[in-house]
C-alpha atoms as a PDB file:
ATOM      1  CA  UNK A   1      61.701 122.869  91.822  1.00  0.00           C
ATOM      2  CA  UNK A   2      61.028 119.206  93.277  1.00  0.00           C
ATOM      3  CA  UNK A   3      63.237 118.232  96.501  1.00  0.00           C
ATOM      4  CA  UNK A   4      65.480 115.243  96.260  1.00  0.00           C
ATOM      5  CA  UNK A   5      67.887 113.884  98.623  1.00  0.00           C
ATOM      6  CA  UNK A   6      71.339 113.523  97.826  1.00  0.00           C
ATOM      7  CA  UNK A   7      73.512 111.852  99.699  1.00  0.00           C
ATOM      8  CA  UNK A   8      76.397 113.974 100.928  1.00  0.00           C
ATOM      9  CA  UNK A   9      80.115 112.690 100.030  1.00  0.00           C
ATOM     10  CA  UNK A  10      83.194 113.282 101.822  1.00  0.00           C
ATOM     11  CA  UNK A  11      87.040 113.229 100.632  1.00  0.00           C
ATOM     12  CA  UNK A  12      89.787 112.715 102.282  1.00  0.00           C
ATOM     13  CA  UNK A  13      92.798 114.057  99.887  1.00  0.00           C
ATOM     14  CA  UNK A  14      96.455 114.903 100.373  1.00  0.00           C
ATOM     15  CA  UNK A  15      98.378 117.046  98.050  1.00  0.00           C
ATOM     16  CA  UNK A  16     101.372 119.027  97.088  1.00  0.00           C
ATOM     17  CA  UNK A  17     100.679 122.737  96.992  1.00  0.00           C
ATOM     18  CA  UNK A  18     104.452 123.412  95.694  1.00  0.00           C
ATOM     19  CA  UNK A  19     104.584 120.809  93.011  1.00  0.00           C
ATOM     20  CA  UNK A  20     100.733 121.300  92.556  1.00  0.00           C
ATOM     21  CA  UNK A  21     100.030 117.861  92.534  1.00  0.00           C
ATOM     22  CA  UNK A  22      97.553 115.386  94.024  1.00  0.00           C
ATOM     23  CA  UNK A  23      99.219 112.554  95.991  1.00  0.00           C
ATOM     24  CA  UNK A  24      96.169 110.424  97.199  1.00  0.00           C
ATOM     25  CA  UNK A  25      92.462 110.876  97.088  1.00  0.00           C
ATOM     26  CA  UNK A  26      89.868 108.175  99.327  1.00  0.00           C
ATOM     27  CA  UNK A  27      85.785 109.054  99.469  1.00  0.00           C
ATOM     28  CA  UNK A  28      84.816 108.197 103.003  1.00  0.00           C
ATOM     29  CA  UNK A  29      81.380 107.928 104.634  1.00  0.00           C
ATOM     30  CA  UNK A  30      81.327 110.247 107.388  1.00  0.00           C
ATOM     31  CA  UNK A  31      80.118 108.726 110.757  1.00  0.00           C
ATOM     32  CA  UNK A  32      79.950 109.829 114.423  1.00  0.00           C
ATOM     33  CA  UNK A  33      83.576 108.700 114.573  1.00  0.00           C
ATOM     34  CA  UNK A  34      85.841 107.255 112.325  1.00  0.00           C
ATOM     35  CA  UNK A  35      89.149 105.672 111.717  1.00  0.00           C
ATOM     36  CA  UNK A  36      90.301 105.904 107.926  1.00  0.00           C
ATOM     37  CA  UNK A  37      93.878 104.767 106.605  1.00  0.00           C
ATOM     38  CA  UNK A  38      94.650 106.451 103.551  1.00  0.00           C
ATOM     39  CA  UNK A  39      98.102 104.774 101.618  1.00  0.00           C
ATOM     40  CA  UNK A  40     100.593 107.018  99.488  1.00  0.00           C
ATOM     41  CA  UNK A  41     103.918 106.261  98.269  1.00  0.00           C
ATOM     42  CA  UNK A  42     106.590 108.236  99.542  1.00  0.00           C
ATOM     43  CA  UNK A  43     108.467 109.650  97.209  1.00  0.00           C
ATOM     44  CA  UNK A  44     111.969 108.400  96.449  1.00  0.00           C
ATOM     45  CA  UNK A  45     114.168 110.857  97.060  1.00  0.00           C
ATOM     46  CA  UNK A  46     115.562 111.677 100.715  1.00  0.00           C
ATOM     47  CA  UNK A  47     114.456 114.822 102.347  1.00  0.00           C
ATOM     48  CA  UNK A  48     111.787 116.631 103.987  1.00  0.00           C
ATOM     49  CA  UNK A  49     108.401 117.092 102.225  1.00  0.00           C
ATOM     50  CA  UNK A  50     105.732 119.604 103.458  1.00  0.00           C
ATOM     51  CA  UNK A  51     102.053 118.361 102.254  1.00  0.00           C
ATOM     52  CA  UNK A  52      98.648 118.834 102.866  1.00  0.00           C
ATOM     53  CA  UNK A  53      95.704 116.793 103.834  1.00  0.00           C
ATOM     54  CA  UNK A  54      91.919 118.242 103.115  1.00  0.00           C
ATOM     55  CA  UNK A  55      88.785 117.120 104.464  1.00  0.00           C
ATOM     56  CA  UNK A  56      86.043 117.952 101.785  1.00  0.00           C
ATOM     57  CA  UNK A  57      82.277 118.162 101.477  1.00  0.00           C
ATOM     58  CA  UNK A  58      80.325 118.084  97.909  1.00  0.00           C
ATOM     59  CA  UNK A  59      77.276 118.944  99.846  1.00  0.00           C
ATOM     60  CA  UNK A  60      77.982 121.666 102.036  1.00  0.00           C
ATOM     61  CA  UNK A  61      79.886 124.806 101.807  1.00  0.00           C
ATOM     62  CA  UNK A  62      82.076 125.901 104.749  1.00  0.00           C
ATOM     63  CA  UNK A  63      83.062 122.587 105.924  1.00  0.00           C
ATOM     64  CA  UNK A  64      85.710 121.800 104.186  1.00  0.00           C
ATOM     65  CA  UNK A  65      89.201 121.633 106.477  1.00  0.00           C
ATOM     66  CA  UNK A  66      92.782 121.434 105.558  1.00  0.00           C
ATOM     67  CA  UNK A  67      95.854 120.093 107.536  1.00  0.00           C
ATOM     68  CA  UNK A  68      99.646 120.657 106.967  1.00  0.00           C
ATOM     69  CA  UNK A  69     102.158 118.309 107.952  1.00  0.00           C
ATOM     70  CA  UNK A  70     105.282 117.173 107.198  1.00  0.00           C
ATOM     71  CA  UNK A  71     106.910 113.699 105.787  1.00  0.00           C
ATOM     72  CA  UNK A  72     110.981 112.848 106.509  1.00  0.00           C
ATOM     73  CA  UNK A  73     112.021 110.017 104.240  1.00  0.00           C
ATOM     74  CA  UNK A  74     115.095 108.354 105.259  1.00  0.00           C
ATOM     75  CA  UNK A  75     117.761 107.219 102.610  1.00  0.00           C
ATOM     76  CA  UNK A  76     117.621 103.918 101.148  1.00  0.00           C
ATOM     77  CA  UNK A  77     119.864 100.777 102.836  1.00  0.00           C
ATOM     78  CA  UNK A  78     121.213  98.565 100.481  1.00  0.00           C
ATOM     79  CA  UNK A  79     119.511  95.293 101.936  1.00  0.00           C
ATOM     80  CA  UNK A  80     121.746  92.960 104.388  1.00  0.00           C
ATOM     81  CA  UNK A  81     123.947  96.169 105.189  1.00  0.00           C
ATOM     82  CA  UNK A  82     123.932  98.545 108.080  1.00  0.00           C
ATOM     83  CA  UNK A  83     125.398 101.947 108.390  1.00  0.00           C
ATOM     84  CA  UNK A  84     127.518 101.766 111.569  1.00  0.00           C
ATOM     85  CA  UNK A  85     127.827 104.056 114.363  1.00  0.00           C
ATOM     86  CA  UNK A  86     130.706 104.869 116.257  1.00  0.00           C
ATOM     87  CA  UNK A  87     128.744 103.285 119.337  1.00  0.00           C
ATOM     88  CA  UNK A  88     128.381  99.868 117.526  1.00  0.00           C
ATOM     89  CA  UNK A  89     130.158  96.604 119.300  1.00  0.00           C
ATOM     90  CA  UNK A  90     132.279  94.208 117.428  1.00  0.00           C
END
């Protein structure tokens, strides 16, 4: 068997283990250091969503790493209104 290189490629993926679904997927190239921004819609409804970001490897086994974390989205404002608080000034 003849040796090639391969280059090695990492993924940076969130998803939804209780609706089983992929929300966003980005390949990076892994440095000594790096600062990635990866961009997902939030979903439309209100309420708290529990999700999960992996860090994966196609080249090397055992160094793949998941994250949990959680995402509040806020109701919607109809735009030019305000909800008012009780501490708001005339």
């Amino acid at each position: 068997m003849q040796n090639c290189k391969r280059d090695e490629n990492w993924w940076l993926v969130i998803g939804d283990l209780k609706a089983n679904s992929l929300i966003s997927i980005k390949r990076i190239t892994l440095q000594k250091k790096a600062k990635v921004k990866l961009e997902f819609q939030a979903p439309a409804a209100p309420g708290d969503y529990s999700y999960t970001l992996y860090f994966m490897c196609d080249s090397y086994m055992g160094a793949d790493q998941e994250y949990k974390f959680n995402l509040h989205v806020n109701g919607k404002e109809k735009s030019g209104s305000r909800k008012r608080k009780a501490s708001d000034s005339e």
